[in-house]
Protein backbone atom coordinates (compact mmCIF):
# COMPACT_ATOMS: atom_id res chain seq x y z
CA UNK A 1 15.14 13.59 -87.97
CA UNK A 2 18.10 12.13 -86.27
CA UNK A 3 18.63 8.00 -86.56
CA UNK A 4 17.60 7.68 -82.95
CA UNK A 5 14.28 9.46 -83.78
CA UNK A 6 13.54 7.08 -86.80
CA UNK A 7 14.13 4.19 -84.67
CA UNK A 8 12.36 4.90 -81.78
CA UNK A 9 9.23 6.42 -84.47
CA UNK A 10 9.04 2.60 -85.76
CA UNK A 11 8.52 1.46 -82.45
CA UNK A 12 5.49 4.03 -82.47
CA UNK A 13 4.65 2.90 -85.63
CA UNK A 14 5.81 0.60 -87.65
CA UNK A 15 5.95 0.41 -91.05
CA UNK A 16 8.47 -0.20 -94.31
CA UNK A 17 11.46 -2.48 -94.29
CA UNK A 18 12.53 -0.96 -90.88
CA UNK A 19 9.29 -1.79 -89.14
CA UNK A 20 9.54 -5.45 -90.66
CA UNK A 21 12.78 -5.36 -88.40
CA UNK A 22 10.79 -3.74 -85.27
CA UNK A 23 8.36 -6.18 -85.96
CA UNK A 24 10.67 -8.62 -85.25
CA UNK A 25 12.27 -7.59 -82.72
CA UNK A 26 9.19 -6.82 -80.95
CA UNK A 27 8.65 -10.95 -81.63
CA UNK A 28 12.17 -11.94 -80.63
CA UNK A 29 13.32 -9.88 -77.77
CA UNK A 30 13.89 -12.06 -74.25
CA UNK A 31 12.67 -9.08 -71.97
CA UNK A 32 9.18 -8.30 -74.55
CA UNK A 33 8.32 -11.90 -74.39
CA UNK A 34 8.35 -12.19 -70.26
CA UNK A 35 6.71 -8.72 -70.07
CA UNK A 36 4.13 -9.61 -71.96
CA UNK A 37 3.40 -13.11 -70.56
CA UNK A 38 3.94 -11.01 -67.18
CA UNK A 39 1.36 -8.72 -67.81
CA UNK A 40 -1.11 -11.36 -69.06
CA UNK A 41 -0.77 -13.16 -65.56
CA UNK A 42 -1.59 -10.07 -63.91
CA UNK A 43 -5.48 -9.60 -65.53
CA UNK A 44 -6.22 -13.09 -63.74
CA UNK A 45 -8.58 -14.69 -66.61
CA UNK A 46 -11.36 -16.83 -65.74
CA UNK A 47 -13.59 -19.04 -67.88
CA UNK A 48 -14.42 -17.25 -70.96
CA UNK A 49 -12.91 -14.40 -70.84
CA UNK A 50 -13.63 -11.71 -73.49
CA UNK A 51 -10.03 -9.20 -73.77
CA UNK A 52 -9.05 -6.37 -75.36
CA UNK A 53 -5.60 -5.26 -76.34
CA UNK A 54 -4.48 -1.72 -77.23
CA UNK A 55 -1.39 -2.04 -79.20
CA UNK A 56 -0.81 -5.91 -80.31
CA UNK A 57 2.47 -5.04 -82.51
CA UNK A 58 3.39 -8.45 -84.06
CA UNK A 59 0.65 -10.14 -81.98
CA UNK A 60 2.77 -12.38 -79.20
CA UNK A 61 0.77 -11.72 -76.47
CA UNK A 62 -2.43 -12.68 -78.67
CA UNK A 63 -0.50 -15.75 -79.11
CA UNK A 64 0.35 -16.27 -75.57
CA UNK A 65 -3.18 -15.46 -74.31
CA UNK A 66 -5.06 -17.77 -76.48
CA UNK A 67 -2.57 -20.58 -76.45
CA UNK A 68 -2.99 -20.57 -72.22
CA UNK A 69 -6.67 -19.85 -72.34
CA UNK A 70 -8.45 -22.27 -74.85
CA UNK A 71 -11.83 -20.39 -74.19
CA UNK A 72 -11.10 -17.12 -74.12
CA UNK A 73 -11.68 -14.43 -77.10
CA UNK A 74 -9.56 -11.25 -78.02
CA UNK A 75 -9.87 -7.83 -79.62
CA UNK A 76 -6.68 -6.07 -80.81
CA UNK A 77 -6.21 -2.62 -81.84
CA UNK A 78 -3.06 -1.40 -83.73
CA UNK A 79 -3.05 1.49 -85.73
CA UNK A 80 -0.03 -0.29 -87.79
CA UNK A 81 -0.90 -2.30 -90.62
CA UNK A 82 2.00 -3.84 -90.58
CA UNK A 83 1.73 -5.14 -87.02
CA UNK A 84 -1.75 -6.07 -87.73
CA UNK A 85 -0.62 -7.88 -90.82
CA UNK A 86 2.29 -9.96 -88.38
CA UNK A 87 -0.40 -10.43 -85.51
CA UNK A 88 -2.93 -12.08 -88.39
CA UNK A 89 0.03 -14.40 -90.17
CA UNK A 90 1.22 -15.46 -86.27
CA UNK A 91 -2.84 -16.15 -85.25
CA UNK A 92 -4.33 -17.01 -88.07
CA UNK A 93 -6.06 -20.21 -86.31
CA UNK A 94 -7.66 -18.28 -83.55
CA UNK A 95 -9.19 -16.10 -86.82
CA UNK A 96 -10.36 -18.41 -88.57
CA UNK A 97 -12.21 -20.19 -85.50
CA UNK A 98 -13.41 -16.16 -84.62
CA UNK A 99 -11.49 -16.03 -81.45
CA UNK A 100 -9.60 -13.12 -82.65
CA UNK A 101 -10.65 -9.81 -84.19
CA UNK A 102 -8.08 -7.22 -85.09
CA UNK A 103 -8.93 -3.99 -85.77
CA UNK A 104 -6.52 -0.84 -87.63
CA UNK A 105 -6.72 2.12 -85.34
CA UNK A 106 -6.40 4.06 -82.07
CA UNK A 107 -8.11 3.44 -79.16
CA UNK A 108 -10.93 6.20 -80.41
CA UNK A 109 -12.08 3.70 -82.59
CA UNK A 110 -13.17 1.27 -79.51
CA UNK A 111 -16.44 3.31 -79.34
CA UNK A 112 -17.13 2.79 -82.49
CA UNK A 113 -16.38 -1.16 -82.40
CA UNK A 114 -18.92 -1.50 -79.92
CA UNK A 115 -17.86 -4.70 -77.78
CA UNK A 116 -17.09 -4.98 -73.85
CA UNK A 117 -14.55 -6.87 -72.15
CA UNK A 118 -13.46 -8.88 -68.73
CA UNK A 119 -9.95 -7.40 -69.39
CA UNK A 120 -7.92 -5.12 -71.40
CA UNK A 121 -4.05 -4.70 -71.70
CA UNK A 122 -1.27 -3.25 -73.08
CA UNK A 123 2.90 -3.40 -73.10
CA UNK A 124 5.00 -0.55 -73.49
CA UNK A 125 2.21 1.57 -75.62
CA UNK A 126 0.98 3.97 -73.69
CA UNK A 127 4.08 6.00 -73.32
CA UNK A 128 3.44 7.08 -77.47
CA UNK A 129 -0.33 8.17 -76.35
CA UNK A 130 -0.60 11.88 -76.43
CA UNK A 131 -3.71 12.56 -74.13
CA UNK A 132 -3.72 8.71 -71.72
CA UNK A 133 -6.51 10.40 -69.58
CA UNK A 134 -8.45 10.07 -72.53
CA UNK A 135 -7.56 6.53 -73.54
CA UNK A 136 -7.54 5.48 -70.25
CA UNK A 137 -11.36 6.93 -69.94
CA UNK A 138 -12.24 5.47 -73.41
CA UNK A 139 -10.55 1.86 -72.44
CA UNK A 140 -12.76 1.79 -69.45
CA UNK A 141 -16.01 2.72 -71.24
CA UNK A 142 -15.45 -0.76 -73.31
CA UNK A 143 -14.71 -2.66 -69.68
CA UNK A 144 -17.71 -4.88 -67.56
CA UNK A 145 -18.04 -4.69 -63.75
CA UNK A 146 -15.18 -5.93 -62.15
CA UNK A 147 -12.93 -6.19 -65.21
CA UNK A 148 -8.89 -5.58 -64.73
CA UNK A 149 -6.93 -3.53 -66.76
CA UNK A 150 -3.18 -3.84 -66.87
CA UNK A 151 -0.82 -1.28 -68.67
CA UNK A 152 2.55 -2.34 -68.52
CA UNK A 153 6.23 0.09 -69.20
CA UNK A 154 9.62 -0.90 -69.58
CA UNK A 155 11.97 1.90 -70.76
CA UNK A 156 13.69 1.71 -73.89
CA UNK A 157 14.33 4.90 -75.05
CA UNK A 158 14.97 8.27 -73.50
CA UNK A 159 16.06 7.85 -69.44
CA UNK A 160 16.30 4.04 -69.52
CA UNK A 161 16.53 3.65 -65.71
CA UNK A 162 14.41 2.47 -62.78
CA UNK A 163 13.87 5.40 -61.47
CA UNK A 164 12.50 6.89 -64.98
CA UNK A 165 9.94 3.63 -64.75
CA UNK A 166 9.06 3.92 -61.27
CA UNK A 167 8.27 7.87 -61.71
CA UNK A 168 6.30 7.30 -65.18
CA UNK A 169 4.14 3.96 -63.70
CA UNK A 170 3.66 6.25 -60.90
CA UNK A 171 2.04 8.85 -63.12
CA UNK A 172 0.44 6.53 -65.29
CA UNK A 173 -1.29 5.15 -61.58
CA UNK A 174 -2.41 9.06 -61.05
CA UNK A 175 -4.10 8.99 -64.53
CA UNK A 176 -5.84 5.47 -63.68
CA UNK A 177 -7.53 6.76 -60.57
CA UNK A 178 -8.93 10.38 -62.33
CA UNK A 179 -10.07 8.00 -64.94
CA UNK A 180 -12.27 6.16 -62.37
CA UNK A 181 -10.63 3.33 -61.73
CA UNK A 182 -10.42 1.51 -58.36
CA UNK A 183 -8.28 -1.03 -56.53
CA UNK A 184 -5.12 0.50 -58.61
CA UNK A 185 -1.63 -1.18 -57.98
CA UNK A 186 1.80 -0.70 -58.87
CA UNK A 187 3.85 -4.05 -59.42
CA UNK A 188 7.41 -4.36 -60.59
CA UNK A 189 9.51 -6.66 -62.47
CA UNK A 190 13.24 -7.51 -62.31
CA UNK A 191 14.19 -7.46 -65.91
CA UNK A 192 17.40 -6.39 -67.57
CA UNK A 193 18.41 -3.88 -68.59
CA UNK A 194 15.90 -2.21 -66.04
CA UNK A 195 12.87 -3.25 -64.44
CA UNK A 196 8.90 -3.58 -66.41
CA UNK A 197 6.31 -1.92 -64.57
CA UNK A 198 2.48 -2.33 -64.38
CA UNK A 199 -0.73 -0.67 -63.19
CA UNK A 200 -2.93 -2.86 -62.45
CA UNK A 201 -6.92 -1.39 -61.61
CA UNK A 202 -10.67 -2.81 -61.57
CA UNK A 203 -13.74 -1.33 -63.18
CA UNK A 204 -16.00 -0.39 -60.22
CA UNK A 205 -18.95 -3.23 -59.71
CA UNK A 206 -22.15 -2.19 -59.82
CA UNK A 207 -23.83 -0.77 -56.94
CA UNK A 208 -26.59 -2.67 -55.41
């Protein structure tokens, strides 16, 4: 494996005394901070808001969720310990008061967990997801009427250009609709050293 491989596989997963340093990175980076406070701002909370998040690395967003909504709960999934270990020792208020639960797995163990959710998220995570109709279709089982999910991509790795984002979100949109999504939207943005893109779709309502 060459030493672009092992980076970018920490990023996937973290783990050992390299993913301590993706960790922090993940925690640190100017562009990963905005995204995910970007991406956050596009789910529109209201009151009590119950959200999930596939992927929580070190657990920022957690932090910047909770800190700007007082009442609202989260689930995180992370199939690193290691993140899930950061995302505890950075939240460990909102655990202690239960506003956080943080589970170690892949988004096939949402079934399993049981809960639903006025939103769900995720940053730069569903790019390392083998088969996203799948996830997509097992993230939207877990979602009420009306709920917004919001999956977000910056590139890092590979083609790091626009036009690489702009043809991936566009896929990822594709995916979104088969999955039964409505209302799906593509939003950009500007960040350096190319632009973060979202999809942004509803859960159907109910039919009257």
């Amino acid at each position: 494996m060459s030493i672009q491989e092992t980076i970018v596989g920490q990023f996937r997963k973290p783990h050992g005394l390299l993913g301590r340093l993706a960790g922090r990175i993940m925690a640190n980076r100017p562009s990963n901070l905005e995204r995910n406070a970007w991406t956050i701002e596009q789910l529109h909370l209201g009151r009590g808001a119950r959200v999930l998040e596939i992927g929580c690395g070190p657990g920022v967003a957690i932090e910047k969720l909770l800190s700007a909504y007082p009442d609202a709960e989260v689930t995180a999934i992370d199939h690193s310990a290691l993140m899930l270990r950061q995302a505890a020792a950075r939240n460990q208020q909102a655990l202690k008061r239960d506003r956080l639960h943080l589970y170690e797995g892949s988004v096939e163990l949402l079934d399993a967990i049981g809960e639903t959710y006025t939103a769900a998220f995720s940053c730069n995570v569903m790019q390392f997801v083998e088969d996203k109709l799948d996830a997509v279709q097992t993230v939207r089982r877990q979602l009420l009427p009306g709920a917004v999910f919001a999956t977000t991509f910056q590139p890092r790795s590979g083609d790091v250009s626009a036009e690489a984002g702009r043809a991936w979100i566009g896929q990822m949109a594709e995916i979104c609709c088969q999955a039964g999504f409505c209302d799906v939207e593509i939003r950009e943005l500007d960040l350096r050293p190319v632009p973060a893109f979202c999809v942004v779709c509803q859960q159907p309502e109910l039919q009257a």
